[in-house]
Protein backbone atom coordinates (compact mmCIF):
# COMPACT_ATOMS: atom_id res chain seq x y z
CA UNK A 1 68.73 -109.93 -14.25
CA UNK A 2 72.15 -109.52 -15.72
CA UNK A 3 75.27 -110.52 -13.69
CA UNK A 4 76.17 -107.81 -11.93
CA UNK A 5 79.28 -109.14 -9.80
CA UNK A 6 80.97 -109.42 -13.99
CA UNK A 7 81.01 -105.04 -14.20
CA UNK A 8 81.07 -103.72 -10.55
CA UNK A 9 79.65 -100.11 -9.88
CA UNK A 10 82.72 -98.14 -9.86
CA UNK A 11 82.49 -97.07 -6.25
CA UNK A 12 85.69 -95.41 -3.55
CA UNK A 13 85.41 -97.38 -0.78
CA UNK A 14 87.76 -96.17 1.80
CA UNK A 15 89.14 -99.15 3.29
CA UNK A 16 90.06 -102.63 2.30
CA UNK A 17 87.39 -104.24 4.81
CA UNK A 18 84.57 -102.04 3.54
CA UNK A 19 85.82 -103.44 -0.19
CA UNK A 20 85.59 -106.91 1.38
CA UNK A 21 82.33 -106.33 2.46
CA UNK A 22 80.63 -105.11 -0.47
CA UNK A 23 82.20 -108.05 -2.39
CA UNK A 24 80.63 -110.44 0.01
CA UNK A 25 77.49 -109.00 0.01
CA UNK A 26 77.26 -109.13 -3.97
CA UNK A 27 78.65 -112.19 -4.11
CA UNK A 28 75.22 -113.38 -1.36
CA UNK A 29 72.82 -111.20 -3.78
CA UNK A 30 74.07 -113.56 -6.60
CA UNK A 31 73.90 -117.02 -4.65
CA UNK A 32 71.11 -116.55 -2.15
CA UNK A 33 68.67 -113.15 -3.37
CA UNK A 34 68.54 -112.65 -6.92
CA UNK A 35 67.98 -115.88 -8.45
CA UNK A 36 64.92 -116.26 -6.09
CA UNK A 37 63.61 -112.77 -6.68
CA UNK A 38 61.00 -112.84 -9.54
CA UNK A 39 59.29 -116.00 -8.86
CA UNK A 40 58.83 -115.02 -4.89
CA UNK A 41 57.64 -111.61 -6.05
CA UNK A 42 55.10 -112.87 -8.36
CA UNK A 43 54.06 -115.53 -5.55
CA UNK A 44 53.78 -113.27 -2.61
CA UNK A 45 56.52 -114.84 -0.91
CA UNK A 46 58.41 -113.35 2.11
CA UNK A 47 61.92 -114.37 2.51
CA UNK A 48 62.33 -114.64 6.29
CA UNK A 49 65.01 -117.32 5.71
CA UNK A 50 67.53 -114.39 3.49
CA UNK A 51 66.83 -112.65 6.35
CA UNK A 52 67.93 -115.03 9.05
CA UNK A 53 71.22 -115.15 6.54
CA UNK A 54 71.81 -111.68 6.69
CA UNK A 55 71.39 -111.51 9.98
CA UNK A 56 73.86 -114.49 10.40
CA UNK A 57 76.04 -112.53 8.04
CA UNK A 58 76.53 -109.46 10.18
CA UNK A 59 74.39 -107.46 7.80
CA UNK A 60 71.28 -106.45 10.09
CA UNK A 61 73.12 -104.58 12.20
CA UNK A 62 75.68 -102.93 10.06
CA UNK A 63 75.68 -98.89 11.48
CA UNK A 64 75.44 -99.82 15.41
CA UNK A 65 77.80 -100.23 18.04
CA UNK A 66 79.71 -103.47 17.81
CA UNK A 67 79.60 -103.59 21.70
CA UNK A 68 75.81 -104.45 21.40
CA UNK A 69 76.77 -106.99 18.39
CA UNK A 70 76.66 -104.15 15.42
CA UNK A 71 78.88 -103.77 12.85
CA UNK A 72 79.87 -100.90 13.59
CA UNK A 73 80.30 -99.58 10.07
CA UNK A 74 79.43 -95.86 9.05
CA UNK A 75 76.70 -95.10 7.16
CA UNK A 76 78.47 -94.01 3.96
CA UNK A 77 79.21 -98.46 4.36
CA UNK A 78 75.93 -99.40 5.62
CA UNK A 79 73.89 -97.59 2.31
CA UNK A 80 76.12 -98.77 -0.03
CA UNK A 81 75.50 -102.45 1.16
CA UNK A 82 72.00 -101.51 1.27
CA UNK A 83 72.12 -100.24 -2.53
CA UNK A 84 73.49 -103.56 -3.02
CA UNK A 85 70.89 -105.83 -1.54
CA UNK A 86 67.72 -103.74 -3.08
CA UNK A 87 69.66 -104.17 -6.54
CA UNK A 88 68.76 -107.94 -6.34
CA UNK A 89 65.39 -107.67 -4.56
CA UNK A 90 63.92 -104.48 -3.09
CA UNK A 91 61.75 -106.60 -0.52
CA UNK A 92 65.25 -107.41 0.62
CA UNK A 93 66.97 -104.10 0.67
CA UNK A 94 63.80 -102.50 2.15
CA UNK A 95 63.14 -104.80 4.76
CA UNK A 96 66.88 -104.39 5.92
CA UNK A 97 66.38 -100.58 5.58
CA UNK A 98 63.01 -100.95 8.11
CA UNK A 99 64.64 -103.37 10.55
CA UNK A 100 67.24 -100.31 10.64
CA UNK A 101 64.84 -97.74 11.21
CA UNK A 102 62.90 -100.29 13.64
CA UNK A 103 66.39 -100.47 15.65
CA UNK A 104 67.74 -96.64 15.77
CA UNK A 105 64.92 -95.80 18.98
CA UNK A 106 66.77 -97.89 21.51
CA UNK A 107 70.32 -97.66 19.91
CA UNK A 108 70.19 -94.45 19.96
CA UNK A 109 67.78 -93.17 22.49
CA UNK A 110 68.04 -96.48 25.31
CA UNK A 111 69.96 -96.84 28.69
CA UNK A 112 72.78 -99.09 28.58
CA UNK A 113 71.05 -101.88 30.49
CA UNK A 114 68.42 -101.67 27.93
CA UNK A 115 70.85 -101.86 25.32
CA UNK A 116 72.45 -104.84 26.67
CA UNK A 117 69.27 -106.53 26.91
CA UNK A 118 67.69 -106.06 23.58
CA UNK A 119 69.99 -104.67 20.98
CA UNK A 120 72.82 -108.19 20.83
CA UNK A 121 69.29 -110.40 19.10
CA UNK A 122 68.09 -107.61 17.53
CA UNK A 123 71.10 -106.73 15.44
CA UNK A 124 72.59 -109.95 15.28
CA UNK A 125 70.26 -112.76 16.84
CA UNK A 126 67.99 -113.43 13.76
CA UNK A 127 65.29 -110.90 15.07
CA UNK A 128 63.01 -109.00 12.13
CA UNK A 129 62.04 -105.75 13.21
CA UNK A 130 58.66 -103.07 12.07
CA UNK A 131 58.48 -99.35 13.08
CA UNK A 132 55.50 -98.27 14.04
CA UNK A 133 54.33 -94.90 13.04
CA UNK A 134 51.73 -94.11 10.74
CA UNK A 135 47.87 -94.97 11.35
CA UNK A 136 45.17 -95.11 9.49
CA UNK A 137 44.25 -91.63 10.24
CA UNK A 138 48.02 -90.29 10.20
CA UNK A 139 50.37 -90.50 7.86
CA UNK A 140 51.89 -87.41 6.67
CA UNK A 141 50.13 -85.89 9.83
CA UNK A 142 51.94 -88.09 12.47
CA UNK A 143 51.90 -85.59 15.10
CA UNK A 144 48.12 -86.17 15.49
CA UNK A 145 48.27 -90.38 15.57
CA UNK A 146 45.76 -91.87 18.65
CA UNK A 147 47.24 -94.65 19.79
CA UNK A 148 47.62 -94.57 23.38
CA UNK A 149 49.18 -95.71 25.92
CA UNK A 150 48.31 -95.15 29.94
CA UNK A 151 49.84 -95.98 33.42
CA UNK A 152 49.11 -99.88 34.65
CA UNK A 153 50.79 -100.28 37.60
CA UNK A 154 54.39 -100.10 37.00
CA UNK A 155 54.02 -100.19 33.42
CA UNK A 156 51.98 -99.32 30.50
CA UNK A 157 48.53 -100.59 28.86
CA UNK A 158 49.07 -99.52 24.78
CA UNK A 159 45.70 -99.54 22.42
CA UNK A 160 44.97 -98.50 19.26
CA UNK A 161 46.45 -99.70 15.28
CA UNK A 162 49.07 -98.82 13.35
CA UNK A 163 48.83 -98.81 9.34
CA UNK A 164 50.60 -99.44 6.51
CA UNK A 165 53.41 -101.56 8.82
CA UNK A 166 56.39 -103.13 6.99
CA UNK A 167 56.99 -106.41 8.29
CA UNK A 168 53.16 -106.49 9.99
CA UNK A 169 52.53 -110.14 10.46
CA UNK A 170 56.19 -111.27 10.52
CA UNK A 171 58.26 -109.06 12.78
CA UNK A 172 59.64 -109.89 15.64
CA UNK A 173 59.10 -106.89 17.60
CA UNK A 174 57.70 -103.17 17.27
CA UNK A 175 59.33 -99.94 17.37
CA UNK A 176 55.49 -98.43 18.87
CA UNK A 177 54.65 -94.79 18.85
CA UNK A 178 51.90 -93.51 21.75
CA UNK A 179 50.33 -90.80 22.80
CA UNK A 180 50.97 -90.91 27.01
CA UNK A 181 49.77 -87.27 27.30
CA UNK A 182 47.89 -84.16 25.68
CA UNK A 183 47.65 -83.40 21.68
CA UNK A 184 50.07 -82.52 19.89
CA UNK A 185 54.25 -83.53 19.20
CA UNK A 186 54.86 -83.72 22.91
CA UNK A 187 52.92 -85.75 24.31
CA UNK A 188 54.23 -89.00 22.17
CA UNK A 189 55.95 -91.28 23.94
CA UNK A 190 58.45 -94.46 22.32
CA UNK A 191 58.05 -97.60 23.03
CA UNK A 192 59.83 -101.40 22.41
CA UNK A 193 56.94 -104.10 21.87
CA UNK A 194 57.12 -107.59 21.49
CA UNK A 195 55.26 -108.75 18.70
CA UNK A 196 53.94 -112.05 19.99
CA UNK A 197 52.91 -109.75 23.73
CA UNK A 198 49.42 -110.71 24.44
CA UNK A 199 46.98 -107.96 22.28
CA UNK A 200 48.93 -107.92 19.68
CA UNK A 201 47.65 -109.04 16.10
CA UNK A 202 47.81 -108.36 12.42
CA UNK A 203 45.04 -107.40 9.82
CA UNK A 204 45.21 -109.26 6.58
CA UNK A 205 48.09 -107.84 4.18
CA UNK A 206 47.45 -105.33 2.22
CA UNK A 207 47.06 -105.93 -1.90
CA UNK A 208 49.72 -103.67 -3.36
CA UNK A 209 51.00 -102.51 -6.91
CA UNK A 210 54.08 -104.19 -5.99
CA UNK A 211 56.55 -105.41 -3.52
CA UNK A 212 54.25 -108.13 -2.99
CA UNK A 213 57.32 -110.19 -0.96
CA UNK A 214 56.90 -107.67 1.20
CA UNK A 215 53.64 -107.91 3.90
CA UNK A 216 52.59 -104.08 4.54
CA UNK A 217 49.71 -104.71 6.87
CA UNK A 218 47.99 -102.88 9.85
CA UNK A 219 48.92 -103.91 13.70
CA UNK A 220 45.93 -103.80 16.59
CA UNK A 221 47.09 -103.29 19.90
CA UNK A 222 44.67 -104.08 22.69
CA UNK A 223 45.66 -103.28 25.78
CA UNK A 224 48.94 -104.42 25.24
CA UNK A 225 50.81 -104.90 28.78
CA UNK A 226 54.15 -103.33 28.27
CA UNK A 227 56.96 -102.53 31.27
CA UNK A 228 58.11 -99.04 31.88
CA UNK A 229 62.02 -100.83 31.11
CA UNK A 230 60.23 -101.00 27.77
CA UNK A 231 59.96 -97.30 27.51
CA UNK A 232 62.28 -95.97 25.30
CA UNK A 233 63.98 -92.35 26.50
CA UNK A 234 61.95 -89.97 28.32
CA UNK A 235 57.59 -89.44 28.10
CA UNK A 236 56.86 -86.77 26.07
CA UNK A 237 60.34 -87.33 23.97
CA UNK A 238 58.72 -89.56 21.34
CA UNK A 239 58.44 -87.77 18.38
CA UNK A 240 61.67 -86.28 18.30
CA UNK A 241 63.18 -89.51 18.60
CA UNK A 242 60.71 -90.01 15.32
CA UNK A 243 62.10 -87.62 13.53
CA UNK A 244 65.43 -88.53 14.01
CA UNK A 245 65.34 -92.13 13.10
CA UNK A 246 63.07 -90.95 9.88
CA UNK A 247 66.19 -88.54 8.91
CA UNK A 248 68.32 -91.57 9.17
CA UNK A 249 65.69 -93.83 7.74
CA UNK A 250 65.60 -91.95 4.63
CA UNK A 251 68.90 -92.20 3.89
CA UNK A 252 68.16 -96.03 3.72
CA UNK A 253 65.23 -95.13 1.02
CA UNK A 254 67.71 -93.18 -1.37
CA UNK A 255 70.21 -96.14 -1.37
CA UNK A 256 67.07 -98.76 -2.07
CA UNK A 257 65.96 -96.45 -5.02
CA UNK A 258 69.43 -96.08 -6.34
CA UNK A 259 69.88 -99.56 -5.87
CA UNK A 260 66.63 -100.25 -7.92
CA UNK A 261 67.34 -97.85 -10.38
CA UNK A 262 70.97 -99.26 -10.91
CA UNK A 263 69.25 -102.88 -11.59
CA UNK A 264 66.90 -101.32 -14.24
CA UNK A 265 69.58 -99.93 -16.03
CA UNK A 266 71.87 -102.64 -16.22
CA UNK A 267 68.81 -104.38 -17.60
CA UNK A 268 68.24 -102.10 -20.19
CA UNK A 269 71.82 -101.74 -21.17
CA UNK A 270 72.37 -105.42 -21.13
CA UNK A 271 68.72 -104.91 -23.53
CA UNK A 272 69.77 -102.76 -25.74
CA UNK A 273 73.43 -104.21 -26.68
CA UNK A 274 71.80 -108.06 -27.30
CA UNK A 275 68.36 -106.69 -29.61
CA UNK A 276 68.40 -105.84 -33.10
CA UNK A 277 66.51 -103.66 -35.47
CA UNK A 278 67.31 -102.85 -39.08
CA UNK A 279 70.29 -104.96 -38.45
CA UNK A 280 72.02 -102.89 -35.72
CA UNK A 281 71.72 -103.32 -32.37
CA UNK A 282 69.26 -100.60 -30.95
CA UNK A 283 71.92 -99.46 -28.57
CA UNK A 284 73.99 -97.80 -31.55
CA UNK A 285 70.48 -95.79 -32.06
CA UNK A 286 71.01 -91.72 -31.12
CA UNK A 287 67.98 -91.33 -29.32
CA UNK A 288 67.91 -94.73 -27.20
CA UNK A 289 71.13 -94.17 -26.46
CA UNK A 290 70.39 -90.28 -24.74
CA UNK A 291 68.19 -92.42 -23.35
CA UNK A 292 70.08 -94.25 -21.40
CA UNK A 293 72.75 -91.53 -20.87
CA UNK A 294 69.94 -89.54 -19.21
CA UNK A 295 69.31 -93.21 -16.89
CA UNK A 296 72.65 -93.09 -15.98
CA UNK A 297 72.76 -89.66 -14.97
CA UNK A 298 70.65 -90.07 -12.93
CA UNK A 299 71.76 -93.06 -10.97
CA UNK A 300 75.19 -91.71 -10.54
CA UNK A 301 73.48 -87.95 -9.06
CA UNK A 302 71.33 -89.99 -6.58
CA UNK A 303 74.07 -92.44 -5.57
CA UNK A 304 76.42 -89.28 -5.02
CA UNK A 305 73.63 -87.32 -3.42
CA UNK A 306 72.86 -89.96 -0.85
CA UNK A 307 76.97 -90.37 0.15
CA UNK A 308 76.98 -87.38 0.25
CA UNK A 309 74.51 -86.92 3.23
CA UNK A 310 75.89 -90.07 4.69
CA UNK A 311 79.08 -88.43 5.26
CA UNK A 312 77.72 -86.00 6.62
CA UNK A 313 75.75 -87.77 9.12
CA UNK A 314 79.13 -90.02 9.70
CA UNK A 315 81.00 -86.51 10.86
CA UNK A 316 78.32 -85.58 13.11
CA UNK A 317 77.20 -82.40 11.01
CA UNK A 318 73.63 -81.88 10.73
CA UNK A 319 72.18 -83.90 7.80
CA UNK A 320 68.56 -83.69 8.09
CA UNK A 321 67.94 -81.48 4.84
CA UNK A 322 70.08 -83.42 3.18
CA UNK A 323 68.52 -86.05 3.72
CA UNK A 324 65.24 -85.12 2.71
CA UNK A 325 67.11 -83.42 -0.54
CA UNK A 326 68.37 -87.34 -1.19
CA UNK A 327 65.24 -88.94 -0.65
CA UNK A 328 63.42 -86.67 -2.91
CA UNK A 329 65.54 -86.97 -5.72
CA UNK A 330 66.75 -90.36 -5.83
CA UNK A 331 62.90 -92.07 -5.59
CA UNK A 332 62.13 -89.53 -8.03
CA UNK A 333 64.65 -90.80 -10.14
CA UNK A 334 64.17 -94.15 -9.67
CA UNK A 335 60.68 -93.97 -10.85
CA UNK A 336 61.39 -92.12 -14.14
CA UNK A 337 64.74 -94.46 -14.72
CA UNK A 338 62.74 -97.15 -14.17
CA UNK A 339 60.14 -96.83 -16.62
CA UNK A 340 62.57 -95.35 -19.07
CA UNK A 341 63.62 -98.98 -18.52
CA UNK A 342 60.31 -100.76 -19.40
CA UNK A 343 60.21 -98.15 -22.87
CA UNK A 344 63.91 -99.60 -24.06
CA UNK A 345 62.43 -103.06 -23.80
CA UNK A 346 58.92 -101.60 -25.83
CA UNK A 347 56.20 -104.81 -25.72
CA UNK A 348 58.76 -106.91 -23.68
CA UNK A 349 59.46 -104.60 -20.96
CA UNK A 350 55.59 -104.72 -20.30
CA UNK A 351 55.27 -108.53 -19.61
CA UNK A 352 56.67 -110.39 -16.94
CA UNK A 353 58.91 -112.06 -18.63
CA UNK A 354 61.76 -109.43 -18.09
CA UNK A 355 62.33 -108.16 -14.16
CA UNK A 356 61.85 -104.29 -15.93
CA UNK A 357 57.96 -104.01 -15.24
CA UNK A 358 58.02 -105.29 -11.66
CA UNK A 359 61.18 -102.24 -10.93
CA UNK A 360 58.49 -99.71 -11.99
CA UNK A 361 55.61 -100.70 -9.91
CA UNK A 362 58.22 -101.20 -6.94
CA UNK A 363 59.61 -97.78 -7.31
CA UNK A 364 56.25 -96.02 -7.02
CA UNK A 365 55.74 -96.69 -3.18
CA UNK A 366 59.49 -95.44 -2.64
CA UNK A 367 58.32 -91.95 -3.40
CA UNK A 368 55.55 -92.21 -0.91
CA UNK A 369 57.11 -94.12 2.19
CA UNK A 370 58.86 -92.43 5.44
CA UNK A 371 57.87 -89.50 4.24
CA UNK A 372 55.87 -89.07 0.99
CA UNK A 373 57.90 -86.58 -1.48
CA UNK A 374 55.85 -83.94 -0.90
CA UNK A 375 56.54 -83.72 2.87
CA UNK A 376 60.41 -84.10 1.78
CA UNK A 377 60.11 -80.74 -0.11
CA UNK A 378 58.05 -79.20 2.78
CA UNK A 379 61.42 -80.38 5.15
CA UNK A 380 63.91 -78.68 2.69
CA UNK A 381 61.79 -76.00 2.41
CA UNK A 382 61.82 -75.15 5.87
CA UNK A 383 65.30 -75.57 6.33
CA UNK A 384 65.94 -72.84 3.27
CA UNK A 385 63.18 -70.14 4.75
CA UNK A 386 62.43 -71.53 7.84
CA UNK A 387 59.15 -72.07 9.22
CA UNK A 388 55.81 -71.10 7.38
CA UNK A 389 53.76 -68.54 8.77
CA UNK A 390 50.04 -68.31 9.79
């Protein structure tokens, strides 16, 4: 992976402590992330001990209140350190993304005494969190997910598993999803788990195209015991709270793609400058070098795209299509930049030998998690002509 910290992304940063920060944090990627990346990724290693540095660092709790032991940084900040860290290892810049979305339920939607009592290790006390959503029977559908939990004495009994679970196996605690009452949106109910709580276990990974750092696996829960202080907002108010850490959460997918597609492009750059052909370097080539324009392109859009809705979001404006819009485009773009990437390289960008191959298998599943792309057109759809009718 070329040096990175030698040709900074040009970026306007509008303070000098958010410069600071994003110094430090590329300055960590060098030292601690990327030199580590390829071999752990080919190995199927998890780096729980980057994330016990981040979290060290400050930099698992970047967007929350610094009264709970956040950052308290806004999000146009938080993404662009998140761009950062997926630049050197997407299992990295993911995972923080996930502990994020894992977090937003009680920061956002708890009492103060829960906040107190949970949020200081979460965001800053070496915790790893998972968010826990889809099952094997809902994905897309999410509305219609089974799990359940019911009244046991003065707290809760939660069954059921969760699927495709970032972090399942490894995380710390559970940001659970259950149904408390009838079908449908409203009768979901949130709900703060510890992962080591009696009933809890893990299926065997799951074998993926890629991020194989990264343990995706399914979570059983039977007949978890959880307290009603564990109950995050009001019965009933669980899938809006969702849907509002999702609009968030994708926000952190756009930065991870951008951040991916940014590392594929300095690698094909960096490519095309050192290799020769017909005694030129292939970088003074017209059509490699359209190419690469069209790469950049479409780094710079996302990146924009994504601050953009941050900004937004920052100034308390609705953001939620924007979001989606950002999502869409920028894992969409860091798929095709990506494997514009691997053709630059030709025979070498197909062997493991140069990071190019593993960005295009690990940009696939960005176009398909929080929210496949399909569902993110369906969202900005229905913000343009509003609901469909039946």
């Amino acid at each position: 992976m070329p040096d990175r910290s030698a040709e900074p992304v040009d970026r306007q940063l509008p303070t000098e402590e958010a410069r600071d920060l994003l110094a430090m944090v590329r300055e960590l990627t060098r030292r601690e992330i990327a030199p580590r990346a390829a071999e752990e990724e080919a190995a199927g290693v998890f780096p729980r001990d980057v994330f016990r540095l981040l979290s060290a660092s400050g930099l698992l709790g970047l967007p929350y209140d610094e009264e709970f032991g956040g950052g308290g940084q806004p999000y146009e900040i938080y993404l662009q350190v998140l761009e950062e860290l997926a630049a050197a290892r997407l299992t990295v810049g993911l995972g923080v993304s996930v502990h994020t979305l894992a977090c937003h339920a009680l920061a956002s939607f708890g009492s103060k005494e829960q906040c107190a009592d949970h949020l200081p290790d979460m965001l800053g006390g070496g915790l790893l969190g998972s968010y826990c959503l889809s099952e094997p029977s809902s994905g897309s559908d999410a509305a219609n997910l089974r799990t359940r939990a019911v009244r046991d004495g003065d707290g809760w009994s939660l069954t059921g598993t969760k699927a495709w679970i970032t972090h399942g196996g490894v995380a710390d605690f559970c940001t659970v999803l259950a149904r408390t009452g009838g079908e449908g949106p409203r009768g979901i109910t949130a709900f703060l788990v510890p992962a080591d709580a009696p009933g809890v276990s893990a299926a065997v990974p799951e074998r993926k195209m890629g991020m194989n750092g990264s343990p995706t696996a399914q979570l059983h829960f039977d007949g978890v015991r959880v307290p009603d202080s564990r109950r995050i907002g009001e019965e009933g108010q669980g899938f809006s709270i969702a849907l509002a850490a999702l609009d968030s959460g994708r926000l952190g997918i756009a930065a991870c793609a951008v951040g991916l597609a940014q590392a594929a492009l300095d690698e094909a750059v960096g490519y095309a400058r050192e290799r020769e052909q017909f005694g030129r370097p292939i970088a003074d080539f017209q059509g490699l070098r359209f190419l690469l324009a069209d790469m950049a392109t479409r780094v710079e859009a996302g990146r924009a795209l994504y601050l953009e809705a941050a900004r937004r979001r920052d100034a308390g404006r609705p953001f939620s299509r924007q979001a989606a819009m950002a999502k869409l485009f920028c894992t969409d773009a860091a798929m095709a930049v990506t494997t514009d990437a691997v053709q630059v390289l030709g025979g070498y960008g197909y062997t493991a030998d140069f990071p190019v191959e593993r960005y295009m298998r690990e940009a696939k599943v960005l176009q398909i998690v929080e929210g496949t792309n399909q569902i993110q057109r369906m969202v900005i759809a229905r913000h343009l002509a509003g609901p469909e009718s039946r």
